[in-house]
PDB file of N, CA and C in Angstrom:
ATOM      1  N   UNK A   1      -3.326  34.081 -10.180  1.00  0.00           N
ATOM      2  CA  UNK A   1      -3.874  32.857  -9.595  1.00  0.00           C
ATOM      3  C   UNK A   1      -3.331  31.623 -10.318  1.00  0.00           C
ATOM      4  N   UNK A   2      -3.030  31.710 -11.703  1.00  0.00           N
ATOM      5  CA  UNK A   2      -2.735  30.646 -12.598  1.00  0.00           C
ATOM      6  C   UNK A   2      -1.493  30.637 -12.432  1.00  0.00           C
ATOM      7  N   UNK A   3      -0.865  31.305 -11.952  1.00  0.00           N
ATOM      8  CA  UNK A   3       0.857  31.156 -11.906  1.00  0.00           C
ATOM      9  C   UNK A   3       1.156  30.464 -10.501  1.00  0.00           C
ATOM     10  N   UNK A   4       0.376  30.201  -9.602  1.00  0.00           N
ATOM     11  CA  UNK A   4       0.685  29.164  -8.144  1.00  0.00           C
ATOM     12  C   UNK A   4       0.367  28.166  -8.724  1.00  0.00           C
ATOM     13  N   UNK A   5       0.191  27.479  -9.363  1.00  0.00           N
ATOM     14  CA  UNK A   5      -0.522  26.314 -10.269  1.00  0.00           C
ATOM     15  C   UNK A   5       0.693  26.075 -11.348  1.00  0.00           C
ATOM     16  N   UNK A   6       1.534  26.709 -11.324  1.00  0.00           N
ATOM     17  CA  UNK A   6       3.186  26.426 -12.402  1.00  0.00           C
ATOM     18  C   UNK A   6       3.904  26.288 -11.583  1.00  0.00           C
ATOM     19  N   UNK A   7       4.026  25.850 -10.720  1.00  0.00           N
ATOM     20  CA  UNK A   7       5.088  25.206  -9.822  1.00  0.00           C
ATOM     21  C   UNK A   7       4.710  23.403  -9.759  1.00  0.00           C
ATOM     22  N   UNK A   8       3.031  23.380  -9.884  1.00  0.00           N
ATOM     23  CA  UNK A   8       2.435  22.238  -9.334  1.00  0.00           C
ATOM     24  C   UNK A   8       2.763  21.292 -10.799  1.00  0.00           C
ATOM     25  N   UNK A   9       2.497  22.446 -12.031  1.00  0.00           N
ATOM     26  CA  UNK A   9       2.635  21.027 -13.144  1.00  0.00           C
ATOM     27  C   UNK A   9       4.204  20.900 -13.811  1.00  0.00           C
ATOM     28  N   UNK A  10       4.802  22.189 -13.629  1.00  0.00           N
ATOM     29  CA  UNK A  10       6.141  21.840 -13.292  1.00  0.00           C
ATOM     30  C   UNK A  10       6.551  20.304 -12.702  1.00  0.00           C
ATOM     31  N   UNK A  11       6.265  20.200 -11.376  1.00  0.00           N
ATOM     32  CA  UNK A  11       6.122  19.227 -11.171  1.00  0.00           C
ATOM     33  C   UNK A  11       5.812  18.141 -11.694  1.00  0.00           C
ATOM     34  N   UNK A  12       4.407  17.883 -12.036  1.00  0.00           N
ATOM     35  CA  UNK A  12       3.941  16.993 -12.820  1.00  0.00           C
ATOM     36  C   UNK A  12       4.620  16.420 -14.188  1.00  0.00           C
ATOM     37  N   UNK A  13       5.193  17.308 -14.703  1.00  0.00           N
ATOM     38  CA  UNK A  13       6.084  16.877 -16.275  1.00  0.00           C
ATOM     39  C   UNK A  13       7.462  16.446 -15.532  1.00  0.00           C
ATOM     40  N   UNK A  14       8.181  17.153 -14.762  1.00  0.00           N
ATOM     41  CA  UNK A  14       9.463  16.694 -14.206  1.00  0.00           C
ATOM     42  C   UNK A  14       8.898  14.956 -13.584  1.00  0.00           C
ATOM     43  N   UNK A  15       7.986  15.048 -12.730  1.00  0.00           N
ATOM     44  CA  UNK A  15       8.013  13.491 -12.897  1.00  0.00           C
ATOM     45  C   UNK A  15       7.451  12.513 -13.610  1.00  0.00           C
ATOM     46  N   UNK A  16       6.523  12.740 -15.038  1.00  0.00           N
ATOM     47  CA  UNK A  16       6.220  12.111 -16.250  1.00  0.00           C
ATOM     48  C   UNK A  16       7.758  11.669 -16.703  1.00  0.00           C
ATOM     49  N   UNK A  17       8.443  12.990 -16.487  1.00  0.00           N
ATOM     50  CA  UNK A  17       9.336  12.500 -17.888  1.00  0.00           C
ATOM     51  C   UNK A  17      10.256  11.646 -16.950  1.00  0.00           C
ATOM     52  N   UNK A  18      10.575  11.807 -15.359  1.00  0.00           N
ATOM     53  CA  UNK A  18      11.418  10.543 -14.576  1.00  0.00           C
ATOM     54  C   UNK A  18      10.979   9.187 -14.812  1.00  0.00           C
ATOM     55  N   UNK A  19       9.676   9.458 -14.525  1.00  0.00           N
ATOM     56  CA  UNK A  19       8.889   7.795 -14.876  1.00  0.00           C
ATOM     57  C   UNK A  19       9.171   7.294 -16.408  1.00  0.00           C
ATOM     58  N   UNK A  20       8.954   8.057 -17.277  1.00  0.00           N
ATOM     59  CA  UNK A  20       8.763   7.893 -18.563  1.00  0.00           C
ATOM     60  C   UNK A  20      10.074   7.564 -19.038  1.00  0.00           C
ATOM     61  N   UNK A  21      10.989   8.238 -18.287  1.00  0.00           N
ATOM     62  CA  UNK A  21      12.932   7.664 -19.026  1.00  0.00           C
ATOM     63  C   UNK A  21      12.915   6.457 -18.024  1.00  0.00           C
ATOM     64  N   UNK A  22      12.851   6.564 -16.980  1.00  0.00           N
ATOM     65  CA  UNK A  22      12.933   5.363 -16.207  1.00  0.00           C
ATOM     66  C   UNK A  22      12.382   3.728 -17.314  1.00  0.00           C
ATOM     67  N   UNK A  23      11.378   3.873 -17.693  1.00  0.00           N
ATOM     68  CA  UNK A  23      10.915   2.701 -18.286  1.00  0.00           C
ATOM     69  C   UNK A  23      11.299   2.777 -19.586  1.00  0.00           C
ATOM     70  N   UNK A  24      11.996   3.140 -20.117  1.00  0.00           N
ATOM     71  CA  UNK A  24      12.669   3.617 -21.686  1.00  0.00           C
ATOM     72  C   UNK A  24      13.744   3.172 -21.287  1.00  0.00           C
ATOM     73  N   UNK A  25      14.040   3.585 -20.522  1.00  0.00           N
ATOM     74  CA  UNK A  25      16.078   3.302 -20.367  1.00  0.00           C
ATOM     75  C   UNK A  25      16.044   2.009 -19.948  1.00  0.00           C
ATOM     76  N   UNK A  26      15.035   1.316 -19.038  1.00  0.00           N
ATOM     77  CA  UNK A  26      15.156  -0.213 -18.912  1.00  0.00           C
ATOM     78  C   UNK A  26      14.653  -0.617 -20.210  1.00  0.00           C
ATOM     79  N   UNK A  27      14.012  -0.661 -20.682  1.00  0.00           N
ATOM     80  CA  UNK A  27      13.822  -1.605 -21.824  1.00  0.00           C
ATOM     81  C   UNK A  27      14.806  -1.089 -22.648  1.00  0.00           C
ATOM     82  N   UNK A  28      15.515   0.159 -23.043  1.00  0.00           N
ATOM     83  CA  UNK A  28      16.568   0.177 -23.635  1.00  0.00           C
ATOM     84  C   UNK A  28      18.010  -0.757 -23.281  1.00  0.00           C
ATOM     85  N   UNK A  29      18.100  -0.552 -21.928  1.00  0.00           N
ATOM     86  CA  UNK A  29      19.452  -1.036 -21.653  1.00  0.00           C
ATOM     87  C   UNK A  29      19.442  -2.646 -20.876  1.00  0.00           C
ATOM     88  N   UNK A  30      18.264  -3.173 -20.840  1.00  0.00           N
ATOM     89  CA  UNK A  30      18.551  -4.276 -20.238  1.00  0.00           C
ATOM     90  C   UNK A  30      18.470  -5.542 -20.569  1.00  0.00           C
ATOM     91  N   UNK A  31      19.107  -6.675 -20.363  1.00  0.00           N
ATOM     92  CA  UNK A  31      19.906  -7.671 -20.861  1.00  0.00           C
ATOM     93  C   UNK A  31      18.953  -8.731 -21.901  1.00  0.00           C
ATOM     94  N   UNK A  32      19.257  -8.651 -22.839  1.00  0.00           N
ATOM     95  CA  UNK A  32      18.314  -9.525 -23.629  1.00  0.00           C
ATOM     96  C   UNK A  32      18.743 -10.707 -23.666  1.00  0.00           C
ATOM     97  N   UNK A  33      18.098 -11.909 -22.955  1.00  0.00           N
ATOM     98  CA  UNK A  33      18.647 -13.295 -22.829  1.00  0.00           C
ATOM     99  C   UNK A  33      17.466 -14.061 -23.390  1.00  0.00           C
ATOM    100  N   UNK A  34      17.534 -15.007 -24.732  1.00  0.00           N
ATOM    101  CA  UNK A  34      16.678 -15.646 -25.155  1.00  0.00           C
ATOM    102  C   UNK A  34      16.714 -17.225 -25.002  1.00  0.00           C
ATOM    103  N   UNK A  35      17.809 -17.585 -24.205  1.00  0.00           N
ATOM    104  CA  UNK A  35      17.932 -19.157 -23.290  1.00  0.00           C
ATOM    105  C   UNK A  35      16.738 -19.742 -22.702  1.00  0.00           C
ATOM    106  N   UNK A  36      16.434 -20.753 -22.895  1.00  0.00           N
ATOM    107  CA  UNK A  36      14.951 -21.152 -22.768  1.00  0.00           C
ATOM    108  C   UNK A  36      15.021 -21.215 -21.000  1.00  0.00           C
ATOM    109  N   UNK A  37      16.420 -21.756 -20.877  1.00  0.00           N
ATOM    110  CA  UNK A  37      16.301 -22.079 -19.353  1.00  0.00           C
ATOM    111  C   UNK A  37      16.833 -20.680 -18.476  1.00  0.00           C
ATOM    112  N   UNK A  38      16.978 -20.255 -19.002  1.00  0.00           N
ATOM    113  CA  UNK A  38      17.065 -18.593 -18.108  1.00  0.00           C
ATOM    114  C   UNK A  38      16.006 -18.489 -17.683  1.00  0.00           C
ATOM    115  N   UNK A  39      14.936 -18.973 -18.520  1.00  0.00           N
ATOM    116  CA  UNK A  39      13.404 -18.232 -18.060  1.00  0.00           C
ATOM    117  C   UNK A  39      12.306 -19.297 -17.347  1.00  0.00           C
ATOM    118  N   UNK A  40      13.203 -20.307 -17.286  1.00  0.00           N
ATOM    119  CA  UNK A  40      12.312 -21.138 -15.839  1.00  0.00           C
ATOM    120  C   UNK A  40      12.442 -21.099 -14.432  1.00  0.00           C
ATOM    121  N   UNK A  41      11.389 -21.388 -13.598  1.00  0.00           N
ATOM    122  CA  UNK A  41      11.209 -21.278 -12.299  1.00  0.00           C
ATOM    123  C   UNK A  41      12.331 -22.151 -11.612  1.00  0.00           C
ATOM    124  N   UNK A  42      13.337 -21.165 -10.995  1.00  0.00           N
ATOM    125  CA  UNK A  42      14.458 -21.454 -10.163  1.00  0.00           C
ATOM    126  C   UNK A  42      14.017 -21.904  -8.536  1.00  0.00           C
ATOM    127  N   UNK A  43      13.905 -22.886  -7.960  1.00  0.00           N
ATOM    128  CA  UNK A  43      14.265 -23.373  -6.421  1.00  0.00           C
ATOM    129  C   UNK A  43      15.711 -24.420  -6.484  1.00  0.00           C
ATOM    130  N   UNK A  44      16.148 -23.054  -5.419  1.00  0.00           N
ATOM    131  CA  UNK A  44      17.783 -24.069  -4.867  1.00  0.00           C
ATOM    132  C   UNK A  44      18.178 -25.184  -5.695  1.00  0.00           C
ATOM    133  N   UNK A  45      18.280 -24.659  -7.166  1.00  0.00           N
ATOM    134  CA  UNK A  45      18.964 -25.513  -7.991  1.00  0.00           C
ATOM    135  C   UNK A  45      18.626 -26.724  -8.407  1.00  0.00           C
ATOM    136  N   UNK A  46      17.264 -27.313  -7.699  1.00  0.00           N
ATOM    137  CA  UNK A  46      16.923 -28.351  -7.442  1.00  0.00           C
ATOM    138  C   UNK A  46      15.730 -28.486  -8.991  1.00  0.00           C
ATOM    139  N   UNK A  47      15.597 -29.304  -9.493  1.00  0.00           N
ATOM    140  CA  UNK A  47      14.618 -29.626 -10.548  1.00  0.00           C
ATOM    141  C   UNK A  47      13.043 -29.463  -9.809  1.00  0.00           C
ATOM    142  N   UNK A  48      12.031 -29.319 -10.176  1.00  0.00           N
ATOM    143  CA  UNK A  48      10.919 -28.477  -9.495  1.00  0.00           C
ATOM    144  C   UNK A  48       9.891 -29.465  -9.526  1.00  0.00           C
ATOM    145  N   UNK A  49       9.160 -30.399  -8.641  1.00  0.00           N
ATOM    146  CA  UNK A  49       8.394 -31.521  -8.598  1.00  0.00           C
ATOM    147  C   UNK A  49       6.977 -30.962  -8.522  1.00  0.00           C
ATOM    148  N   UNK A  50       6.020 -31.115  -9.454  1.00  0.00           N
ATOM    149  CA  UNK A  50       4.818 -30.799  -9.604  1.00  0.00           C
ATOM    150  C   UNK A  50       4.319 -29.533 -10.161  1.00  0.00           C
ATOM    151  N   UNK A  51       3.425 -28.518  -9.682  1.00  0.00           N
ATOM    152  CA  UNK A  51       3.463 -27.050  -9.946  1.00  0.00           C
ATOM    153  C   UNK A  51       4.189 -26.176  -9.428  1.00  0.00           C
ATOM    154  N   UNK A  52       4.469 -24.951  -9.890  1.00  0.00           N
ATOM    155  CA  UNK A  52       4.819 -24.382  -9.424  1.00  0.00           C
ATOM    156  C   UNK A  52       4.457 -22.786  -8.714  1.00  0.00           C
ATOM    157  N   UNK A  53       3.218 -22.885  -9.038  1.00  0.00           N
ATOM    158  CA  UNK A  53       1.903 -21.939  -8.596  1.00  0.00           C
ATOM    159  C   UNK A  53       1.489 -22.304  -6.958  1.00  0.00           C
ATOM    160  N   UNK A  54       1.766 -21.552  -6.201  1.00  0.00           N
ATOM    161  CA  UNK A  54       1.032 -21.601  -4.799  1.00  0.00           C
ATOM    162  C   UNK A  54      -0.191 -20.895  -4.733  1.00  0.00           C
ATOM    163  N   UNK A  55      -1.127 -21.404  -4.389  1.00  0.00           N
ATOM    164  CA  UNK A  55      -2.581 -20.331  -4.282  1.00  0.00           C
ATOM    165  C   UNK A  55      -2.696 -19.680  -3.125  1.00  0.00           C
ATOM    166  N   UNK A  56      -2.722 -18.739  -2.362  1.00  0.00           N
ATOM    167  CA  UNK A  56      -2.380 -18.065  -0.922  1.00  0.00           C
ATOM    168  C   UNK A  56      -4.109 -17.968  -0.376  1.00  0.00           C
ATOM    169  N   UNK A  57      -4.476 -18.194   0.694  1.00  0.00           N
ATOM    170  CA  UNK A  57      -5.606 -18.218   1.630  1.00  0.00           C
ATOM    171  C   UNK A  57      -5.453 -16.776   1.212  1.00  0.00           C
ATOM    172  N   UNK A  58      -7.271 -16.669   1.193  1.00  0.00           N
ATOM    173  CA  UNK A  58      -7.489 -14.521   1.057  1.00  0.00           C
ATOM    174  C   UNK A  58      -7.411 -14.373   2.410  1.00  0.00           C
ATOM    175  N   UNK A  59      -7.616 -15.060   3.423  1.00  0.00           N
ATOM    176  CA  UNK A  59      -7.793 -14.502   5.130  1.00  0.00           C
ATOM    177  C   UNK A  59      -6.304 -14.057   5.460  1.00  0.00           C
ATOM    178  N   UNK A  60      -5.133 -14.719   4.458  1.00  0.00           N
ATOM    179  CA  UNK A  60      -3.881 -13.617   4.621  1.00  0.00           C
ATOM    180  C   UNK A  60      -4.055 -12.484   4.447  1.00  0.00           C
ATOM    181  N   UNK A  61      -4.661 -12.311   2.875  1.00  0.00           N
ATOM    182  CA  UNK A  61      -4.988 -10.791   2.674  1.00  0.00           C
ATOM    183  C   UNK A  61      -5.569 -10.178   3.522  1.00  0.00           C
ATOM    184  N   UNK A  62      -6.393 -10.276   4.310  1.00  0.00           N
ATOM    185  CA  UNK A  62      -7.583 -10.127   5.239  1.00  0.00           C
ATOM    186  C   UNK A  62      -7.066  -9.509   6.217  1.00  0.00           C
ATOM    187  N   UNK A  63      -6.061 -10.147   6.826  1.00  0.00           N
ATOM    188  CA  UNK A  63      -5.528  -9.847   7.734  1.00  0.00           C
ATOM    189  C   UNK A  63      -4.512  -8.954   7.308  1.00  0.00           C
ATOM    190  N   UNK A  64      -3.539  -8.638   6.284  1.00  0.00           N
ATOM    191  CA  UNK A  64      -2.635  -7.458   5.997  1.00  0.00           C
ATOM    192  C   UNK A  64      -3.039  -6.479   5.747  1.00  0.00           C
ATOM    193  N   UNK A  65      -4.622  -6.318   5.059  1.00  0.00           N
ATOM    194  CA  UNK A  65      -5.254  -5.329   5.112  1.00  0.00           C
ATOM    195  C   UNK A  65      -5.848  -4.485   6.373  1.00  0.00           C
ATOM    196  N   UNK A  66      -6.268  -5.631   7.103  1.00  0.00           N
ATOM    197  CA  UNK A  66      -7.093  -5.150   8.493  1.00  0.00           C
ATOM    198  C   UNK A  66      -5.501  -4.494   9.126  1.00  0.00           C
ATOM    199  N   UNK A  67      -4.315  -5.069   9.518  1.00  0.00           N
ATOM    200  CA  UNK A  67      -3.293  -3.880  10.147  1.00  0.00           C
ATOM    201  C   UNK A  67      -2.640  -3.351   9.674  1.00  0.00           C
ATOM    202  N   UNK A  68      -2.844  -3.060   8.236  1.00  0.00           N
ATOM    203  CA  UNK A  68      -2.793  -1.708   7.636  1.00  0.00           C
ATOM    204  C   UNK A  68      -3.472  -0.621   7.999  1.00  0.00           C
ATOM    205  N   UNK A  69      -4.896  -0.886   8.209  1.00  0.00           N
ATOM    206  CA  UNK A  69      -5.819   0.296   8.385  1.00  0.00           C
ATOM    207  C   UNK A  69      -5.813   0.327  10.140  1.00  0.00           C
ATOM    208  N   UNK A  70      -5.080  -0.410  10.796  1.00  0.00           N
ATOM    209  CA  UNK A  70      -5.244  -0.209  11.709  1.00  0.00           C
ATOM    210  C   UNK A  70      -3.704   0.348  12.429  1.00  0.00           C
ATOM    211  N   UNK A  71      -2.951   0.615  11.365  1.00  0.00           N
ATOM    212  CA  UNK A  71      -1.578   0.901  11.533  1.00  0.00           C
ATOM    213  C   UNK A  71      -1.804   2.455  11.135  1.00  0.00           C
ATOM    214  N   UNK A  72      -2.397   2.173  10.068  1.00  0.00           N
ATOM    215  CA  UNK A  72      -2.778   4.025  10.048  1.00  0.00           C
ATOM    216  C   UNK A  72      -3.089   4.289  10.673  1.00  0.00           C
ATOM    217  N   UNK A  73      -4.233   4.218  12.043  1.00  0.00           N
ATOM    218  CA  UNK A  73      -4.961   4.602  12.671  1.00  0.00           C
ATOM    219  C   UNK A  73      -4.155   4.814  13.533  1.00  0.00           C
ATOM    220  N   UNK A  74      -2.952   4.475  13.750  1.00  0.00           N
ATOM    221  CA  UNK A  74      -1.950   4.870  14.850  1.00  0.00           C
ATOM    222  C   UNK A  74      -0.849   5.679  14.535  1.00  0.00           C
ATOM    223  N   UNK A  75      -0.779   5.856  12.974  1.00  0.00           N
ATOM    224  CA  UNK A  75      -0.284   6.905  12.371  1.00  0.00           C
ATOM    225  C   UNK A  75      -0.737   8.154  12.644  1.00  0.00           C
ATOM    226  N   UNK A  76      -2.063   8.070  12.422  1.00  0.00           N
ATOM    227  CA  UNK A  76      -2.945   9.623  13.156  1.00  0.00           C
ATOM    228  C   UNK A  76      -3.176   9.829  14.081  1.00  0.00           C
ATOM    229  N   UNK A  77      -2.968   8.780  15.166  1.00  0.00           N
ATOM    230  CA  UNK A  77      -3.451   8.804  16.163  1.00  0.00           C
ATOM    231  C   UNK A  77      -2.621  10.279  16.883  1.00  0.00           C
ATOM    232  N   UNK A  78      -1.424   8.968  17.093  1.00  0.00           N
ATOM    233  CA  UNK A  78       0.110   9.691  17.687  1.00  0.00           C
ATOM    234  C   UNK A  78       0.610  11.277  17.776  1.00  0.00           C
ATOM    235  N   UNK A  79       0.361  11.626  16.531  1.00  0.00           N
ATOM    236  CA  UNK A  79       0.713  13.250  16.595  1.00  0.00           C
ATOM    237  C   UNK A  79      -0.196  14.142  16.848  1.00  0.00           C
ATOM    238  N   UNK A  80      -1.676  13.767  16.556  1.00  0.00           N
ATOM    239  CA  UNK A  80      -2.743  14.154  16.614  1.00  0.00           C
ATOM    240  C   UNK A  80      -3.085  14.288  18.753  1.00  0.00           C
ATOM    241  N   UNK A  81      -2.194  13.667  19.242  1.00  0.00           N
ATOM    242  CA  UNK A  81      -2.573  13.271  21.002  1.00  0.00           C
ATOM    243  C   UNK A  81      -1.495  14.198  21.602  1.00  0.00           C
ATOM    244  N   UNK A  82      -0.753  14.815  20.730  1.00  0.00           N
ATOM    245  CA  UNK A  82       0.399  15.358  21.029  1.00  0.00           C
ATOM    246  C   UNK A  82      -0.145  17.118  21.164  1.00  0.00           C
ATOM    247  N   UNK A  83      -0.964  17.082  19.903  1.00  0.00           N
ATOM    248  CA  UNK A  83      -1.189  19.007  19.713  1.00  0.00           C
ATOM    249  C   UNK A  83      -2.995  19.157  19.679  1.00  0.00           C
ATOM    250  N   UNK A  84      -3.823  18.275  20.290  1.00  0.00           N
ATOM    251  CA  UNK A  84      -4.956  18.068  20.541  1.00  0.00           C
ATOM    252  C   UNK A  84      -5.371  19.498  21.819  1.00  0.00           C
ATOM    253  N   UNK A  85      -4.717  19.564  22.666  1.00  0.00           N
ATOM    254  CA  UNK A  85      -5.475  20.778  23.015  1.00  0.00           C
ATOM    255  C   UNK A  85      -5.030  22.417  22.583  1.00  0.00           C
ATOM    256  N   UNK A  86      -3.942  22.111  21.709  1.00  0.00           N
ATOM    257  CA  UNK A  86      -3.467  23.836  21.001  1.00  0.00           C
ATOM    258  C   UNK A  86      -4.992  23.884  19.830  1.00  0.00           C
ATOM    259  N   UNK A  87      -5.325  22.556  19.503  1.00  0.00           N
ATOM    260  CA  UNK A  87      -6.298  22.504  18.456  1.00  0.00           C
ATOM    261  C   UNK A  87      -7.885  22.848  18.837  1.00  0.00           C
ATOM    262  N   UNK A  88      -8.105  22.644  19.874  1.00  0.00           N
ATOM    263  CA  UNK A  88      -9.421  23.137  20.049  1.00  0.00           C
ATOM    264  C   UNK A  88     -10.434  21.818  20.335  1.00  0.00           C
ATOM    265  N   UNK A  89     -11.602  21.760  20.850  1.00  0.00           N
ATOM    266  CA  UNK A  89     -13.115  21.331  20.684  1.00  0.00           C
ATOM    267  C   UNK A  89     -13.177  20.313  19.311  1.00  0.00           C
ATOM    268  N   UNK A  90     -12.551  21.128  18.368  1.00  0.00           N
ATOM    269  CA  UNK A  90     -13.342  20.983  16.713  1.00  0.00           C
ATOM    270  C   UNK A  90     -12.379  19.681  16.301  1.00  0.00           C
ATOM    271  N   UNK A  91     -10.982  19.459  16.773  1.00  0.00           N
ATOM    272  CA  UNK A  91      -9.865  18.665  16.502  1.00  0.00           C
ATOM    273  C   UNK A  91     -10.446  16.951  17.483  1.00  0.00           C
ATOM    274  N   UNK A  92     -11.215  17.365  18.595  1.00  0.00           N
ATOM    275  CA  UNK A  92     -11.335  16.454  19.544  1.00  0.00           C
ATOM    276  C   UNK A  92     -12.881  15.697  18.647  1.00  0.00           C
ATOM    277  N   UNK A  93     -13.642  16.443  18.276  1.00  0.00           N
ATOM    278  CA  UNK A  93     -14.650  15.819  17.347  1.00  0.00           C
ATOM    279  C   UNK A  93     -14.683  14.885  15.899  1.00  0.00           C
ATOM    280  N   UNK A  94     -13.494  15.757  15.378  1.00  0.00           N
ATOM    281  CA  UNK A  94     -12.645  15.384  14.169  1.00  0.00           C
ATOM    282  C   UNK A  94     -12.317  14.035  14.152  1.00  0.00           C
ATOM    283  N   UNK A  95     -11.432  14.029  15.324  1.00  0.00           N
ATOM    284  CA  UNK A  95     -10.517  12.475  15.832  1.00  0.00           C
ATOM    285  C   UNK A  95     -11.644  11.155  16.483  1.00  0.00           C
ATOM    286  N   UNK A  96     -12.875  11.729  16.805  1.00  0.00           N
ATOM    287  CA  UNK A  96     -13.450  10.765  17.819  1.00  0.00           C
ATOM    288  C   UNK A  96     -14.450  10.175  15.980  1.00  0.00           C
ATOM    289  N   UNK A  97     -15.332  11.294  15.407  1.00  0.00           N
ATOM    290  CA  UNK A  97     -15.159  10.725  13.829  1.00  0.00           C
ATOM    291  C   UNK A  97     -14.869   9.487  13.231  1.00  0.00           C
ATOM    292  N   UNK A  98     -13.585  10.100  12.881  1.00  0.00           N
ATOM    293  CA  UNK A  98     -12.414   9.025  12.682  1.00  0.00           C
ATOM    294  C   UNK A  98     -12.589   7.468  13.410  1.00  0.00           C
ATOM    295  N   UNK A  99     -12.225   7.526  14.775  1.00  0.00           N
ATOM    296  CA  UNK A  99     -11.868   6.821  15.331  1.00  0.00           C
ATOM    297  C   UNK A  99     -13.746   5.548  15.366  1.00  0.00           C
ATOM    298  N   UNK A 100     -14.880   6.578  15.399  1.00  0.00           N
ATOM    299  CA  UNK A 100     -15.815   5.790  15.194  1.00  0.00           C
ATOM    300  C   UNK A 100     -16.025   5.240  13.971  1.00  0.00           C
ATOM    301  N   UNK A 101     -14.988   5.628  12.771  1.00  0.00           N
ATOM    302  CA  UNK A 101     -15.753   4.981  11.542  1.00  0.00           C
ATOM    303  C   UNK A 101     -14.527   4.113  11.566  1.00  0.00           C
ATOM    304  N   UNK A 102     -13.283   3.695  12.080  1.00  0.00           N
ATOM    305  CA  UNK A 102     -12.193   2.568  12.275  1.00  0.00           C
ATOM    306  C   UNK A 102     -13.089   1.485  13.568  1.00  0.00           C
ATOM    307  N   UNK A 103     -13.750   1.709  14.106  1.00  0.00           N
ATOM    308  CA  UNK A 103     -14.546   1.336  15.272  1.00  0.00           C
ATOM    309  C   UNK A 103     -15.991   0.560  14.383  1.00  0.00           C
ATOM    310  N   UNK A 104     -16.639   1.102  13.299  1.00  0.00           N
ATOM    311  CA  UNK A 104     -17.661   0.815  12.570  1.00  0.00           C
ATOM    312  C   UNK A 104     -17.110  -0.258  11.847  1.00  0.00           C
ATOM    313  N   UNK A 105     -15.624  -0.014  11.544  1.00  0.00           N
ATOM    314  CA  UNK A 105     -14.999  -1.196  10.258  1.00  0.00           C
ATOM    315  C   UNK A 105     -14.563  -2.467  10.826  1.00  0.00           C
ATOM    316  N   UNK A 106     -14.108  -2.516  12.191  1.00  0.00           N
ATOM    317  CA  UNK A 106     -13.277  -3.227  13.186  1.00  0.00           C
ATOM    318  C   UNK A 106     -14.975  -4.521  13.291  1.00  0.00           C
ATOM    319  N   UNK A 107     -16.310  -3.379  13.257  1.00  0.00           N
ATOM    320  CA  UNK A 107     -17.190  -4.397  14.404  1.00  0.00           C
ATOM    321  C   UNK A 107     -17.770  -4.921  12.836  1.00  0.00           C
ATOM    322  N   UNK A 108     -17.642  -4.354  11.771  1.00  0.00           N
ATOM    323  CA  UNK A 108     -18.023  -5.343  10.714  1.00  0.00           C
ATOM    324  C   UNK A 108     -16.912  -6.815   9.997  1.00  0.00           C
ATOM    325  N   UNK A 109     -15.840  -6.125  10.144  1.00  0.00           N
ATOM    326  CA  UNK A 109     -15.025  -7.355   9.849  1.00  0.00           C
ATOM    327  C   UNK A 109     -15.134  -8.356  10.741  1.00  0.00           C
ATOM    328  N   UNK A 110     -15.203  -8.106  11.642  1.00  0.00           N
ATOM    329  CA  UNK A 110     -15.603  -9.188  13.148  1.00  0.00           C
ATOM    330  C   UNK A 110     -16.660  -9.724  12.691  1.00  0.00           C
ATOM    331  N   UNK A 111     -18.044  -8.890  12.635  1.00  0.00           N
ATOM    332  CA  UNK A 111     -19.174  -9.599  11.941  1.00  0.00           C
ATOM    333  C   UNK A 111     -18.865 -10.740  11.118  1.00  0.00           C
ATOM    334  N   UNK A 112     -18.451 -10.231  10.016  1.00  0.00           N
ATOM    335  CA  UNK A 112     -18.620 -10.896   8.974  1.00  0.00           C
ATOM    336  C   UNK A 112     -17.494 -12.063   8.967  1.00  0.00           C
ATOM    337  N   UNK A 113     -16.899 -12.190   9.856  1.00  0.00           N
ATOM    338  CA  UNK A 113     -16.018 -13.262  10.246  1.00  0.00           C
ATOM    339  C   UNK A 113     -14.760 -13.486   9.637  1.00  0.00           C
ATOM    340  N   UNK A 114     -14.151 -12.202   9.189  1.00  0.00           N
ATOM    341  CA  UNK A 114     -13.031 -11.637   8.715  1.00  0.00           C
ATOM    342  C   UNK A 114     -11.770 -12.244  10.128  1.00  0.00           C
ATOM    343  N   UNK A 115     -12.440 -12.158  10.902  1.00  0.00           N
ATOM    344  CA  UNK A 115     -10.855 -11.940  12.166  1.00  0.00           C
ATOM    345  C   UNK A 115     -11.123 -13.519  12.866  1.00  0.00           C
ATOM    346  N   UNK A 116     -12.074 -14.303  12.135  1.00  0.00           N
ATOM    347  CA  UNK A 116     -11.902 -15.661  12.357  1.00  0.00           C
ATOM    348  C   UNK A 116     -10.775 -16.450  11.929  1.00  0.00           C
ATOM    349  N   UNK A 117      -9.961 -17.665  12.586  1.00  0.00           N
ATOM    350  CA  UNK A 117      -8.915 -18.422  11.334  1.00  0.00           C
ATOM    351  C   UNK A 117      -9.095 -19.806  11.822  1.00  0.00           C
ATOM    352  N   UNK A 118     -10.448 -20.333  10.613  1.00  0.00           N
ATOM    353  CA  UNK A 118     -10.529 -21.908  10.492  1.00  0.00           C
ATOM    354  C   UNK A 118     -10.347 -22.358   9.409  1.00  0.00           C
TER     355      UNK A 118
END
């Protein structure tokens, strides 16, 4: 039983140690520049008038989040409409589930005035 489980952390160390050289070998090999002006905020060459911090509206976020989850939902949808009756009764309950708790999230963000833009 413990030996189907050595393939899995096999795994797991083969990609510790990718990640782990990955961030070793950049800080090993990459360019050390201590120029004061290397390390200021570049626009089109141009000298930079005021701040340089933009603060972004969260209702952007709001919205990249909401068709994300609603991009998934068409991720599962799609293949799931394809092999829905080889699957049975139990697959058609499964999906309607689903589809009511994306349906539960849709009528609260609405609520709460998430899908408003004033």
């Amino acid at each position: 039983m413990l030996l189907a489980y050595a393939s899995i952390l096999i795994l797991l160390i083969i990609a510790s140690l990718f990640a782990g050289g990955t961030l070793l070998g950049t800080k090993l090999f990459r360019p050390k520049v201590t120029d004061t002006l290397k390390r200021t905020a570049y626009e089109c060459g141009m000298e930079t008038i005021g701040a340089t911090t933009v603060q972004t509206n969260i209702r952007f976020y709001t919205y990249a989040l909401l068709f994300v989850l609603f991009d998934v939902e068409g991720l599962y949808l799609f293949p799931w409409a394809v092999v829905v009756r080889s699957m049975g009764g139990v697959a058609l309950a499964e999906m309607a589930i689903f589809l009511g708790i994306l349906a539960a999230g849709l009528a609260y963000a609405w609520k709460m005035g998430a899908l408003q833009w004033e």
